[in-house]
N, C-alpha and C. Protein backbone atom coordinates (compact mmCIF):
# COMPACT_ATOMS: atom_id res chain seq x y z
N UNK A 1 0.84 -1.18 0.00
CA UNK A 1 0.00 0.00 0.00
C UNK A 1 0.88 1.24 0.00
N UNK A 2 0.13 2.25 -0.77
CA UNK A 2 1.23 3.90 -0.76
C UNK A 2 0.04 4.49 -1.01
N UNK A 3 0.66 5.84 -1.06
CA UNK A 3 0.01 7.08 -1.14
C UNK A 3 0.97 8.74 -0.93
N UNK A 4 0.69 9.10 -1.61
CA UNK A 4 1.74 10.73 -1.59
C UNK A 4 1.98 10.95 -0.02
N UNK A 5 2.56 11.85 0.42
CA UNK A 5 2.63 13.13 1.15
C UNK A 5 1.64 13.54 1.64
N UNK A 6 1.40 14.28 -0.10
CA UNK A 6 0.55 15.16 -0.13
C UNK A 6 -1.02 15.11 -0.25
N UNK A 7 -1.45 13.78 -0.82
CA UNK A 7 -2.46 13.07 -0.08
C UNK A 7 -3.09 12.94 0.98
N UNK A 8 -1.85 12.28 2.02
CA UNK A 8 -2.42 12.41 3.31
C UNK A 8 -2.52 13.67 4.12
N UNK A 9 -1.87 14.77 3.80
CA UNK A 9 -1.85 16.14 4.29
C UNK A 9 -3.02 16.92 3.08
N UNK A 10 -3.50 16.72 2.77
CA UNK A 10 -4.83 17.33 2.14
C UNK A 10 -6.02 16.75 2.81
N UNK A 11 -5.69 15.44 3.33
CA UNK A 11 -6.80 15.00 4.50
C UNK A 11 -7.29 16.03 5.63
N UNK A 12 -8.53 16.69 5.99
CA UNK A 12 -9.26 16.86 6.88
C UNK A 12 -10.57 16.58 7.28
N UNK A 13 -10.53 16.76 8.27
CA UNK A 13 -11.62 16.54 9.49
C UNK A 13 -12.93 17.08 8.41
N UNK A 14 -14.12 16.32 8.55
CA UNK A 14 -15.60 16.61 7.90
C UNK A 14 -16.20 17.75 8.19
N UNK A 15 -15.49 18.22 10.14
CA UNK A 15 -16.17 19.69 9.99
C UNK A 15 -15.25 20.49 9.77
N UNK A 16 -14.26 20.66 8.98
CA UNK A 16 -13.31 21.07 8.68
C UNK A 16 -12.46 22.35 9.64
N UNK A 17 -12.58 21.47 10.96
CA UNK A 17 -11.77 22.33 12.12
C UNK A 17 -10.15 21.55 12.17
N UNK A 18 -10.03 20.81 10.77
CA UNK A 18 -7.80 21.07 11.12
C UNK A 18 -7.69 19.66 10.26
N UNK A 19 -6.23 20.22 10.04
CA UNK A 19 -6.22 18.65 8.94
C UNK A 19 -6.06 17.72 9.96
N UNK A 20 -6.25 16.69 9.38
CA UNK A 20 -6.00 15.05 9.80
C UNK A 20 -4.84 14.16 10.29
N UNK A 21 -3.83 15.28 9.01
CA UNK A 21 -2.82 14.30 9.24
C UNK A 21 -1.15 15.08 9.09
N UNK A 22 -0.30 15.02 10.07
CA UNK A 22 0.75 15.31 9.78
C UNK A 22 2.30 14.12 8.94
N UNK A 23 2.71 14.77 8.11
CA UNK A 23 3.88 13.87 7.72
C UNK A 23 5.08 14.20 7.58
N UNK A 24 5.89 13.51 8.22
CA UNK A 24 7.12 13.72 8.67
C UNK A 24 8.19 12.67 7.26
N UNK A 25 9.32 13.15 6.78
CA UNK A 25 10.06 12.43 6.13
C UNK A 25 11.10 12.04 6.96
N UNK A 26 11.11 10.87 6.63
CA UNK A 26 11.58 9.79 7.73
C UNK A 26 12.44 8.97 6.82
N UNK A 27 12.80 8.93 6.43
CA UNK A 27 13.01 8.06 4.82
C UNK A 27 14.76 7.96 5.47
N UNK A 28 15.02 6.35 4.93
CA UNK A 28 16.67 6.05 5.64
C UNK A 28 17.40 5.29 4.02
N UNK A 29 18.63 4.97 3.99
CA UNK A 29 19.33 4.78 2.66
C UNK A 29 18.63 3.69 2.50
N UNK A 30 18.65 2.32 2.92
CA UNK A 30 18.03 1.41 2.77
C UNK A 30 15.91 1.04 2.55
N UNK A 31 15.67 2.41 3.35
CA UNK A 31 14.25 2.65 3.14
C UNK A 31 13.92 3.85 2.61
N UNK A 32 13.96 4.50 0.73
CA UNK A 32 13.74 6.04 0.72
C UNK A 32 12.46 5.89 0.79
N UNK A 33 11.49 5.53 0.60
CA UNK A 33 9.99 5.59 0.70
C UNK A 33 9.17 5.49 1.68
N UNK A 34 10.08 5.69 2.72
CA UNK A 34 9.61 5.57 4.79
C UNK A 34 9.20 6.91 4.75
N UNK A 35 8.11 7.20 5.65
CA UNK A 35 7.54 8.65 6.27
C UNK A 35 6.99 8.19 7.54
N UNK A 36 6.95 8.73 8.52
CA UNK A 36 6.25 8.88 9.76
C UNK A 36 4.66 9.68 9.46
N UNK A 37 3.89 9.16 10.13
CA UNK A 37 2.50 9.58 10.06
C UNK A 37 1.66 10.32 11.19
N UNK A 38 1.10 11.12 11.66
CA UNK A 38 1.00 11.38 12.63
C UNK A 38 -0.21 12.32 13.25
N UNK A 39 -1.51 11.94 13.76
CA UNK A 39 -2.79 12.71 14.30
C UNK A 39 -2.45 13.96 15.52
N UNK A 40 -3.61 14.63 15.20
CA UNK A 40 -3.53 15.74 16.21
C UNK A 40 -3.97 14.71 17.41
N UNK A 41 -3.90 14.82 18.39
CA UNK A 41 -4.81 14.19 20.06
C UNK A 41 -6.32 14.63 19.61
N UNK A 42 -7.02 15.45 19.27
CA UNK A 42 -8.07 15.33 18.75
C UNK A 42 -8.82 14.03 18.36
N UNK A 43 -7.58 13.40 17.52
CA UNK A 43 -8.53 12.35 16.31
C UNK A 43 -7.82 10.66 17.16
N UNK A 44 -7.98 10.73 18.53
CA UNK A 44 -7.19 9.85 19.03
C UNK A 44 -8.45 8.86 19.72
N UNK A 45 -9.44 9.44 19.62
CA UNK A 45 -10.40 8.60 20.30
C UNK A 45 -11.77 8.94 19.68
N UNK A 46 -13.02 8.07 19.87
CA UNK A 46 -14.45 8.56 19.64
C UNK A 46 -14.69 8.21 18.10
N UNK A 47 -15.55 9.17 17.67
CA UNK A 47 -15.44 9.49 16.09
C UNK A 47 -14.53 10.19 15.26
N UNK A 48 -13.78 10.76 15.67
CA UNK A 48 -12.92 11.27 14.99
C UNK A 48 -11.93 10.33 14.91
N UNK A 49 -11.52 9.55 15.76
CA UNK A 49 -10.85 8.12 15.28
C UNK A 49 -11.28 7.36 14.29
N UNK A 50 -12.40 7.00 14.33
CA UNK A 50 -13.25 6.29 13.47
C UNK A 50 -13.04 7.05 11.57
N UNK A 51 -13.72 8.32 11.83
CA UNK A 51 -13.08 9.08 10.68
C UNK A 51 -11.80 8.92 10.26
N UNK A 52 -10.90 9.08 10.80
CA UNK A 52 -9.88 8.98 10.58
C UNK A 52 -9.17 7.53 10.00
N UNK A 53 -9.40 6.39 10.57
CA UNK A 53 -9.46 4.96 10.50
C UNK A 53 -9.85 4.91 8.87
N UNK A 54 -11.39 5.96 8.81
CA UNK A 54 -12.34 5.20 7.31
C UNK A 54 -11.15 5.98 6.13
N UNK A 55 -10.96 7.06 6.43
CA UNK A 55 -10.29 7.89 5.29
C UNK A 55 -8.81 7.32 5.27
N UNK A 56 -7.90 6.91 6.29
CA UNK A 56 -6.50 6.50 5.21
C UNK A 56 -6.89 5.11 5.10
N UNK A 57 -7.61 4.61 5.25
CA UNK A 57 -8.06 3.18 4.81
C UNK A 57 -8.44 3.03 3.25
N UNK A 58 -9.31 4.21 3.01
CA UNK A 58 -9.93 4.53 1.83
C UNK A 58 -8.46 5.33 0.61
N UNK A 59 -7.80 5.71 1.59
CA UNK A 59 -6.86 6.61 0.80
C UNK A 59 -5.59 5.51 0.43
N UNK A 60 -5.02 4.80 1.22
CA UNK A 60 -4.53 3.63 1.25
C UNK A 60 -4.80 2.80 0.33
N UNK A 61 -5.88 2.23 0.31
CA UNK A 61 -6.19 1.22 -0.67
C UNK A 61 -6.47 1.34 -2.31
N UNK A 62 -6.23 2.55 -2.70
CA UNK A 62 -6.35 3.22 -4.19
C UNK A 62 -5.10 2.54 -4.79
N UNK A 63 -3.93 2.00 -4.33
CA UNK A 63 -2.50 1.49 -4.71
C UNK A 63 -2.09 0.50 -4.45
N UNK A 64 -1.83 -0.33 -4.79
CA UNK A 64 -0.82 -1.42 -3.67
C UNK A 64 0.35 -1.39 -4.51
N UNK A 65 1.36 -1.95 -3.80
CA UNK A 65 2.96 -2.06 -4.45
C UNK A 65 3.16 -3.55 -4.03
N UNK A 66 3.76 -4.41 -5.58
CA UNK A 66 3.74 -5.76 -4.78
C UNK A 66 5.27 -5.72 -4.07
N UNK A 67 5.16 -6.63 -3.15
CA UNK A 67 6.58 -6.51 -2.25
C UNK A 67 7.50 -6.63 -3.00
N UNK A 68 7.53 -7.55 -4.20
CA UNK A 68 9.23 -7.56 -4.82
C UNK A 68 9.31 -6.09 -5.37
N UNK A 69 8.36 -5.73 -5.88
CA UNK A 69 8.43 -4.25 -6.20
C UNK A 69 9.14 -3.37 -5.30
N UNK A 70 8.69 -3.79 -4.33
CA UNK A 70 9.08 -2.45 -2.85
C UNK A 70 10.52 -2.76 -2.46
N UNK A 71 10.72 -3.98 -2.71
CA UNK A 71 12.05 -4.43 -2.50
C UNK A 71 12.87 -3.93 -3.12
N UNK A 72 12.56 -3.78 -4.46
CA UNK A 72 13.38 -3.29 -5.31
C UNK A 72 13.31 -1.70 -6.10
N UNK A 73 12.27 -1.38 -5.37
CA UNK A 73 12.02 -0.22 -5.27
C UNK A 73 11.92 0.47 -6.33
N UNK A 74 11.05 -0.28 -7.16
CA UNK A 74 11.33 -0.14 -8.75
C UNK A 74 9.77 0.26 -9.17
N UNK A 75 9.23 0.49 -8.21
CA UNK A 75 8.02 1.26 -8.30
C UNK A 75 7.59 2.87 -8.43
């Protein structure tokens, strides 16, 4: 599974009080396609978890990369 950056940072909240999602580049020689992902405390419990859960689930699943692919990073 992948998805941009900038994807997941265009993600917000339905009542549109703050984005969703922060992303950090995290990326190491052996892994360039690593990022850290990361919610406000807001979206950590309740429905806004739930929201959150449905949308990179939904955003996620638009791609997959097969593993020899990722391995070889030839994607």
């Amino acid at each position: 599974m992948q998805t941009s950056a900038g994807d997941l940072r265009s993600l917000v909240f339905e009542d549109g009080s703050e984005r969703m999602c922060m992303v950090y580049d995290t990326a190491l020689p052996d892994k360039p396609a690593h990022a850290s992902v990361f919610t406000p405390s807001v979206a950590r419990k309740g429905a806004k978890q739930r929201e959150v859960r449905r949308k990179l689930l939904a955003l996620f699943s638009k791609k997959t990369v097969r593993l020899a692919d990722y391995r070889k990073l030839s994607y």
